[in-house]
N, C-alpha and C. Protein backbone atom coordinates (compact mmCIF):
# COMPACT_ATOMS: atom_id res chain seq x y z
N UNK A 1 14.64 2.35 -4.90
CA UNK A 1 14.11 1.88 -3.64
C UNK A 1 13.27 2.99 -3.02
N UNK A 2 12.18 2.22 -2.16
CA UNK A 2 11.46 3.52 -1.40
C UNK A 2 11.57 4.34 -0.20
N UNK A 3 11.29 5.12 -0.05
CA UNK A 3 12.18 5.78 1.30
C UNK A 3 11.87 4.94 2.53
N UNK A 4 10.81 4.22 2.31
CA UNK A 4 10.37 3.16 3.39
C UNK A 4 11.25 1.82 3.64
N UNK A 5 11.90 1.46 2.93
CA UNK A 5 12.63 0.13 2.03
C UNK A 5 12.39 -0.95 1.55
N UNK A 6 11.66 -0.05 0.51
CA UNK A 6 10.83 -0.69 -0.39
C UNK A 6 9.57 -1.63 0.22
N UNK A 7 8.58 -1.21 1.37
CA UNK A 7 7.88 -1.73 1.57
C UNK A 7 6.26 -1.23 1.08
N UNK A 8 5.15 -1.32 0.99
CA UNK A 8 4.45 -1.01 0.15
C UNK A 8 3.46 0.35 1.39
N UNK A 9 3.71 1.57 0.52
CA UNK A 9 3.35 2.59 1.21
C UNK A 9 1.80 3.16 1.23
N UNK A 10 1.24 2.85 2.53
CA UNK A 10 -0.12 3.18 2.81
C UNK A 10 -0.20 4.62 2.76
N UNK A 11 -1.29 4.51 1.51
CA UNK A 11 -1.73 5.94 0.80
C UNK A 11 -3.77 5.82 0.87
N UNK A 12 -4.51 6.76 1.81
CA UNK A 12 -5.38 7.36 2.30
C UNK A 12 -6.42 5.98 2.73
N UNK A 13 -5.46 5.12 3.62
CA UNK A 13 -6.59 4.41 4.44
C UNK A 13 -6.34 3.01 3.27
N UNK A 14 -5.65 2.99 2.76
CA UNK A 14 -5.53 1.44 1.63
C UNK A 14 -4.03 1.17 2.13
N UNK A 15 -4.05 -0.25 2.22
CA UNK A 15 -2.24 -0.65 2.83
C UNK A 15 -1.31 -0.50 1.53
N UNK A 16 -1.49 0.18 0.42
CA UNK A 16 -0.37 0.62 -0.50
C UNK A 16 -1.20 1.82 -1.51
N UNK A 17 -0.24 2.15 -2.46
CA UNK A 17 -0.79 3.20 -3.61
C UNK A 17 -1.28 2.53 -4.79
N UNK A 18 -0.74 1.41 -4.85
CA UNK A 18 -1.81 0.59 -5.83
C UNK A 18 -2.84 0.41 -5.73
N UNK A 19 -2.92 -0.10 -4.00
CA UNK A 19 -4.75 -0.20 -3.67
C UNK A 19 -5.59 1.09 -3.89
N UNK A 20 -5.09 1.53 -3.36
CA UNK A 20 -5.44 3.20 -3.31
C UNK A 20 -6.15 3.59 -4.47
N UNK A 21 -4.87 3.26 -5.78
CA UNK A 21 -5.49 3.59 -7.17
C UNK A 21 -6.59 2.57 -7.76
N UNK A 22 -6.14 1.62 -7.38
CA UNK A 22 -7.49 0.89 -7.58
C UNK A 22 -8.87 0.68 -7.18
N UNK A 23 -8.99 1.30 -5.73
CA UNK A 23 -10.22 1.46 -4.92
C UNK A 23 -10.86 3.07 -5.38
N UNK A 24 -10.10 3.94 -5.81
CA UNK A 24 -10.36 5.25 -6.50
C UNK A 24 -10.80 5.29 -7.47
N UNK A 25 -10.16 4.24 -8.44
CA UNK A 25 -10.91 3.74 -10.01
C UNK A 25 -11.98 3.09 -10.14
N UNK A 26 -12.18 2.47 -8.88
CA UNK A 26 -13.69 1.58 -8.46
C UNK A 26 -14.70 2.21 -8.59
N UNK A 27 -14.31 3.82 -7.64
CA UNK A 27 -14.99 5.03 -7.15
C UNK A 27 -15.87 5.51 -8.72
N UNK A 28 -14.98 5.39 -9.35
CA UNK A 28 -15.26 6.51 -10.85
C UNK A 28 -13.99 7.45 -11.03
N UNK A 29 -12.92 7.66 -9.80
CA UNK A 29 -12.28 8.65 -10.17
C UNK A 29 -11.05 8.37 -11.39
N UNK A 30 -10.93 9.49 -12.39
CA UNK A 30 -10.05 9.78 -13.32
C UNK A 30 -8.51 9.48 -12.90
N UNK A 31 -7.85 9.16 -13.17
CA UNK A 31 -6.23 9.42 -12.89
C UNK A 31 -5.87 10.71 -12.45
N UNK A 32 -6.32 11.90 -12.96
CA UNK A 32 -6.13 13.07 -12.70
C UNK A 32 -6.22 13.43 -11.22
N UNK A 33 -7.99 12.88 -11.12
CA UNK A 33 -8.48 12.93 -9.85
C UNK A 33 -7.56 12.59 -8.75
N UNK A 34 -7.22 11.22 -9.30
CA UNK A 34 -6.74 10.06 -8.19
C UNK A 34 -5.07 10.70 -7.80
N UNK A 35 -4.67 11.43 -8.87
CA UNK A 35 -3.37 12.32 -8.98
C UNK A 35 -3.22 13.50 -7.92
N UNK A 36 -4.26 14.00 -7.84
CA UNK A 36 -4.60 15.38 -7.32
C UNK A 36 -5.29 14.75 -5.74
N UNK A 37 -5.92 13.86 -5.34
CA UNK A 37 -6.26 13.59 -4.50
C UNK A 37 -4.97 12.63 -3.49
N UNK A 38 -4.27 11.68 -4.06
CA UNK A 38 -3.29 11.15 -3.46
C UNK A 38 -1.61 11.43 -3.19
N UNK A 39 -1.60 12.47 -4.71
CA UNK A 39 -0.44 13.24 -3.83
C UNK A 39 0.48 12.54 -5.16
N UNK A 40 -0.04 11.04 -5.81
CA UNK A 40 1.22 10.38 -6.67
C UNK A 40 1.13 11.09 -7.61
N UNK A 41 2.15 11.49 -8.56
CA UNK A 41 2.36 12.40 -10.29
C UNK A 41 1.16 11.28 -10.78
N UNK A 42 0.82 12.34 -11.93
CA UNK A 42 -0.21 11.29 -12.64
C UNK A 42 0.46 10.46 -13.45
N UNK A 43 1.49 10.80 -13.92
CA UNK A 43 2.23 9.80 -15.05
C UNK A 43 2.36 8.31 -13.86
N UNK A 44 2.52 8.27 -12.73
CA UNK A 44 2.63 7.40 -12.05
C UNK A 44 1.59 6.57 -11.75
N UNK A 45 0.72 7.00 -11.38
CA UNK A 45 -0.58 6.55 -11.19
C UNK A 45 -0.87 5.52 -12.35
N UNK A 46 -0.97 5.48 -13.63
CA UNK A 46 -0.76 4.79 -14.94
C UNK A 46 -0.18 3.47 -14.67
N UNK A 47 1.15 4.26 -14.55
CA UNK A 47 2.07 3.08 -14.85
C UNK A 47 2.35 2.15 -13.07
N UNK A 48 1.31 2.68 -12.02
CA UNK A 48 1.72 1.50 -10.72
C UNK A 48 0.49 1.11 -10.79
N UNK A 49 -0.68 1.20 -11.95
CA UNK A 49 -1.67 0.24 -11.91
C UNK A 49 -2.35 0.60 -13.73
N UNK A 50 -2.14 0.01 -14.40
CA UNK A 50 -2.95 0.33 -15.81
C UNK A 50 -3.80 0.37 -15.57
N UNK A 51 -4.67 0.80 -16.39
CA UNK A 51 -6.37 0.76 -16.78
C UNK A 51 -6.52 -1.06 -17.44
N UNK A 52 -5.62 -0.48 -18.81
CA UNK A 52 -5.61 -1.93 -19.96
C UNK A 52 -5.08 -3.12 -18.74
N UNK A 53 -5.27 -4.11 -18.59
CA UNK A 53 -4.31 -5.37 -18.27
C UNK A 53 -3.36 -5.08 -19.01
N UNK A 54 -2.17 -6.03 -18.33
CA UNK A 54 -1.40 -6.58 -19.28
C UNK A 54 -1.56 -7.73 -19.78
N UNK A 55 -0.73 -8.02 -20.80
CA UNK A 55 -0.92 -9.17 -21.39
C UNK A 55 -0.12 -10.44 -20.70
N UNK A 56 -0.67 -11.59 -20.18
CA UNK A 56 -0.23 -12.62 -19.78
C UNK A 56 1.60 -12.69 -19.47
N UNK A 57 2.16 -12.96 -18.90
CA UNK A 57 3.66 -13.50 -19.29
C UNK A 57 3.63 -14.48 -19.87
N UNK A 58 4.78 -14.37 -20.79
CA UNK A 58 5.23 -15.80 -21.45
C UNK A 58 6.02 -16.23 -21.02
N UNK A 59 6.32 -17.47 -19.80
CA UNK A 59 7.19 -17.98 -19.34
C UNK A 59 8.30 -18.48 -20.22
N UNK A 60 9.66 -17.65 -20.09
CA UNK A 60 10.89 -18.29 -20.92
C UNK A 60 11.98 -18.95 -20.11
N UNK A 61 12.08 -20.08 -20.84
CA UNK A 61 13.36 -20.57 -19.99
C UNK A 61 14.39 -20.05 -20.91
N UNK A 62 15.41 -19.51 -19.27
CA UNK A 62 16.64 -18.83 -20.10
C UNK A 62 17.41 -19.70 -20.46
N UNK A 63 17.73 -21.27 -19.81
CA UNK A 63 18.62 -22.06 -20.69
C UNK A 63 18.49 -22.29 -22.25
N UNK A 64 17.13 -22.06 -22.34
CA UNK A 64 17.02 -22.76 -23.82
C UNK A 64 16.47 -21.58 -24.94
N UNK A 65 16.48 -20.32 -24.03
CA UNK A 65 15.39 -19.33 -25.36
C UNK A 65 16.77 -18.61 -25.44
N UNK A 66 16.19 -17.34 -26.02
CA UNK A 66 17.06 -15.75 -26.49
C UNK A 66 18.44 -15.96 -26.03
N UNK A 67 18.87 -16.12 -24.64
CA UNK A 67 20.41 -16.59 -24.08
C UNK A 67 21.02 -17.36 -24.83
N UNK A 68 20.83 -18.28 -25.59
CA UNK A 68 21.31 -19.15 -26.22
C UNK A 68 22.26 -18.85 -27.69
N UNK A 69 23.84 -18.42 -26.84
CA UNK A 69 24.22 -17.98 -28.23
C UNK A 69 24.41 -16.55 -28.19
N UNK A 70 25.55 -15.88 -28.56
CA UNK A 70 25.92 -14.44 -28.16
C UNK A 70 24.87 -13.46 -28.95
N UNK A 71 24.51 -14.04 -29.93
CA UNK A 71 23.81 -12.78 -30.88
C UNK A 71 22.68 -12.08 -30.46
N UNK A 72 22.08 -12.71 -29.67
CA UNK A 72 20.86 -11.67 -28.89
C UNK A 72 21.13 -11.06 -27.50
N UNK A 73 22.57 -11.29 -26.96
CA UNK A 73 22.71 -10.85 -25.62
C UNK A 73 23.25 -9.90 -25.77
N UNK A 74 22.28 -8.16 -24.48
CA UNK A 74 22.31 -7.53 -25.11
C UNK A 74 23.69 -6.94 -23.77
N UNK A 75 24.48 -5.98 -24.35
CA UNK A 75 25.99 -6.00 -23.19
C UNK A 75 25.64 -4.47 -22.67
N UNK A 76 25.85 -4.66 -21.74
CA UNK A 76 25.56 -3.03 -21.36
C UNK A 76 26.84 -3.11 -20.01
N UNK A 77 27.55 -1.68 -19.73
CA UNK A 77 28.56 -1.26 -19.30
C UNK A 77 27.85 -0.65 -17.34
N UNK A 78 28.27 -1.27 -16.62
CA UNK A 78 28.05 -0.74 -15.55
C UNK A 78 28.97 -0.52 -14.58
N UNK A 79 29.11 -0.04 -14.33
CA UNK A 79 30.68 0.89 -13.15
C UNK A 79 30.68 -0.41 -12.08
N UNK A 80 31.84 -0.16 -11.59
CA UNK A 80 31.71 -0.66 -10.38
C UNK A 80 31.60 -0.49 -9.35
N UNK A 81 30.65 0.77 -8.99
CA UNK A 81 30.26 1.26 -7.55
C UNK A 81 28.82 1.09 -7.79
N UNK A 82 28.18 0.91 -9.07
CA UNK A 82 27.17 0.35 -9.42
C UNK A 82 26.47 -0.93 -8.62
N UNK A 83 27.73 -1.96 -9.65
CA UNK A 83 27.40 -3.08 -9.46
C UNK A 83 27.66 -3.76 -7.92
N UNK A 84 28.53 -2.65 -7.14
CA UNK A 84 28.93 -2.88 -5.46
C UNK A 84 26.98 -2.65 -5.08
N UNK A 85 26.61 -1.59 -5.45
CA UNK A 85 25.35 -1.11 -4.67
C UNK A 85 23.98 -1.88 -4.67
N UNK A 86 24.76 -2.83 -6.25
CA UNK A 86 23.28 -4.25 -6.03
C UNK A 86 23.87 -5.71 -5.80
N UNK A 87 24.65 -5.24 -4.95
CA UNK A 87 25.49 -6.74 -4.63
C UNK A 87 24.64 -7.21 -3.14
N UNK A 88 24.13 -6.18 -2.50
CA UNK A 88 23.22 -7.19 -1.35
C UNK A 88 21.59 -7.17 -1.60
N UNK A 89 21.78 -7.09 -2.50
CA UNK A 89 20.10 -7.48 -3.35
C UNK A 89 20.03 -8.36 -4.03
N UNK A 90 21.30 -9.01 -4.42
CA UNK A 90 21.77 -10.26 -5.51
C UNK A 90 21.60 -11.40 -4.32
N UNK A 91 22.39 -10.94 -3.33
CA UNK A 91 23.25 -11.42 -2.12
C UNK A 91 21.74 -12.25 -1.22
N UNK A 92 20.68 -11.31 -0.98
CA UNK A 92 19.82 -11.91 -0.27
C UNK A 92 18.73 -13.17 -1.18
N UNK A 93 19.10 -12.73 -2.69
CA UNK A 93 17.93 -13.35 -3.28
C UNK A 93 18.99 -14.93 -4.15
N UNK A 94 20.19 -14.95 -3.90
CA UNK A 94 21.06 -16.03 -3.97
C UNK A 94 21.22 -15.89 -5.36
N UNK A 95 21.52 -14.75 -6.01
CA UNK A 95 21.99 -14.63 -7.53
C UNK A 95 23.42 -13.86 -7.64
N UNK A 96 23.71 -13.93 -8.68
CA UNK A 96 24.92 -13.06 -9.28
C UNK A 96 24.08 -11.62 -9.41
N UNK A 97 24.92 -10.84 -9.63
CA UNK A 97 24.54 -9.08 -9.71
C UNK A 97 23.96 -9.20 -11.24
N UNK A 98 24.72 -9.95 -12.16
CA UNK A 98 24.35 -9.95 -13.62
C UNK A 98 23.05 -10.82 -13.44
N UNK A 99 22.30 -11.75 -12.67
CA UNK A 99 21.48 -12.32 -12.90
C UNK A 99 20.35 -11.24 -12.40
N UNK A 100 20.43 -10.46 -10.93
CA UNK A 100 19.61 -9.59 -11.11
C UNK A 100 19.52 -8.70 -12.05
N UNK A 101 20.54 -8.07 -12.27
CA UNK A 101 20.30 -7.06 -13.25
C UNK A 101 19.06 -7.33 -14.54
N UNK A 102 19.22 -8.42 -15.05
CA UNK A 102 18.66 -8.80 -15.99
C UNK A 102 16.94 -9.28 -15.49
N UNK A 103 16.81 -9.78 -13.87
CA UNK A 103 15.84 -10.07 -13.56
C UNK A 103 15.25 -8.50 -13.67
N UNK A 104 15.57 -7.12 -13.09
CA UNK A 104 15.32 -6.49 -13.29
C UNK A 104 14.50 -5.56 -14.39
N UNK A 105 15.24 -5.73 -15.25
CA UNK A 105 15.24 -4.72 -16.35
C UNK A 105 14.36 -6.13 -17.08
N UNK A 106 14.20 -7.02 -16.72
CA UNK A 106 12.96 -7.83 -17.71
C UNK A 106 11.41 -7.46 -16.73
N UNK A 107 11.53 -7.52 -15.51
CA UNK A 107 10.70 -7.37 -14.28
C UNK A 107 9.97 -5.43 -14.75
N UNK A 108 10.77 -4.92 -15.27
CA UNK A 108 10.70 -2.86 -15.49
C UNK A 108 9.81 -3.11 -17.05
N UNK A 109 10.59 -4.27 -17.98
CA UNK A 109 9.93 -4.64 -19.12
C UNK A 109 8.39 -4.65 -19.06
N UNK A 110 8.03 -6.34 -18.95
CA UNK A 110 7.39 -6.94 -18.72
C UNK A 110 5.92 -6.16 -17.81
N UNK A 111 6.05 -5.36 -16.92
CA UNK A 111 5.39 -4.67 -15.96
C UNK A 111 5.12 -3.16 -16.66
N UNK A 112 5.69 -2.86 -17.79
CA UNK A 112 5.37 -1.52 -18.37
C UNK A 112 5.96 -0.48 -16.77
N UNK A 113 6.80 -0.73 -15.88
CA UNK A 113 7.52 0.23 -15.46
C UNK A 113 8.31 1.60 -15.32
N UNK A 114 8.86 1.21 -16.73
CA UNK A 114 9.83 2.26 -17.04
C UNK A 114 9.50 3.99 -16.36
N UNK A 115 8.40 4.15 -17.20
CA UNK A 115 8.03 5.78 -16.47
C UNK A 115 7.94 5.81 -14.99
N UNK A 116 7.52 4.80 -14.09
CA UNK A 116 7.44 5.07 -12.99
C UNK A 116 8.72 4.92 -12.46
N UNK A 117 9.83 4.04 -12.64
CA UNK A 117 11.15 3.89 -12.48
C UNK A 117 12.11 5.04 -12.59
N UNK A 118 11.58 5.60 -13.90
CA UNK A 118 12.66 6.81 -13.78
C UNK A 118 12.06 7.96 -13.93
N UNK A 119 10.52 8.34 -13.20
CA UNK A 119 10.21 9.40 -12.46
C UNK A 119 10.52 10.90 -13.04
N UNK A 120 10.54 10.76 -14.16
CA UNK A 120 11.42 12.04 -14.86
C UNK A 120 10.06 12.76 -15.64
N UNK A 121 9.24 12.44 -15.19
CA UNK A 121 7.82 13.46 -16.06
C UNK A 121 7.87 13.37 -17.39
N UNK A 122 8.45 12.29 -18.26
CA UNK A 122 8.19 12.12 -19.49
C UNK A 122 6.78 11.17 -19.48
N UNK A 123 6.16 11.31 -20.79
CA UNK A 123 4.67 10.50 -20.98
C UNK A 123 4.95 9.73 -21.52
């Protein structure tokens, strides 16, 4: 979440850092540039707006695709002070914690997220 809560943070005169990076890339400026001028890591800059598109979503219904059937579901172990801390994020959007979770981590997928998510200066 953002220190704001999670609302979209106006970076040099654009109402978020996406715009920002995108009105900078309009400009001609490099990532580097746009890195060094706005203050975001460059690995970030990348990944809260590509250059490439992405590629389309493929709308899946979970009743009938991959869910279907234990062999592709994938189990992962989460504490339970964890799963307490996304219980009013489940709570406002009318899901189970396991349904976000998964909205999540397909949402981090899907969006090429990951590096900006976990902020750790890997490329």
């Amino acid at each position: 979440m953002t220190a704001n809560g999670g609302a979209p943070k106006p970076c040099l005169g654009y109402p978020s850092r996406s715009a920002a990076i995108r009105g900078l890339r309009a400009d001609g400026l490099t990532n580097r540039q746009i890195a060094e001028k706005t203050g975001i890591p460059l690995n970030n800059v990348g990944a809260l707006v590509p250059k490439k598109p992405k590629p389309a979503p493929v709308p899946i219904d979970r009743d009938t695709s991959y869910r279907l059937g234990e062999q592709n579901v994938a189990r992962i172990g989460l504490n339970y002070e964890i799963r307490q801390m996304l219980r009013p994020f489940a709570a406002k959007r009318g899901m189970a914690v396991e349904t976000l979770i998964t909205d999540l981590i397909e949402k981090i997928a899907e969006d090429r997220l990951a590096d900006a998510v976990m902020d750790d200066g890997v490329n």
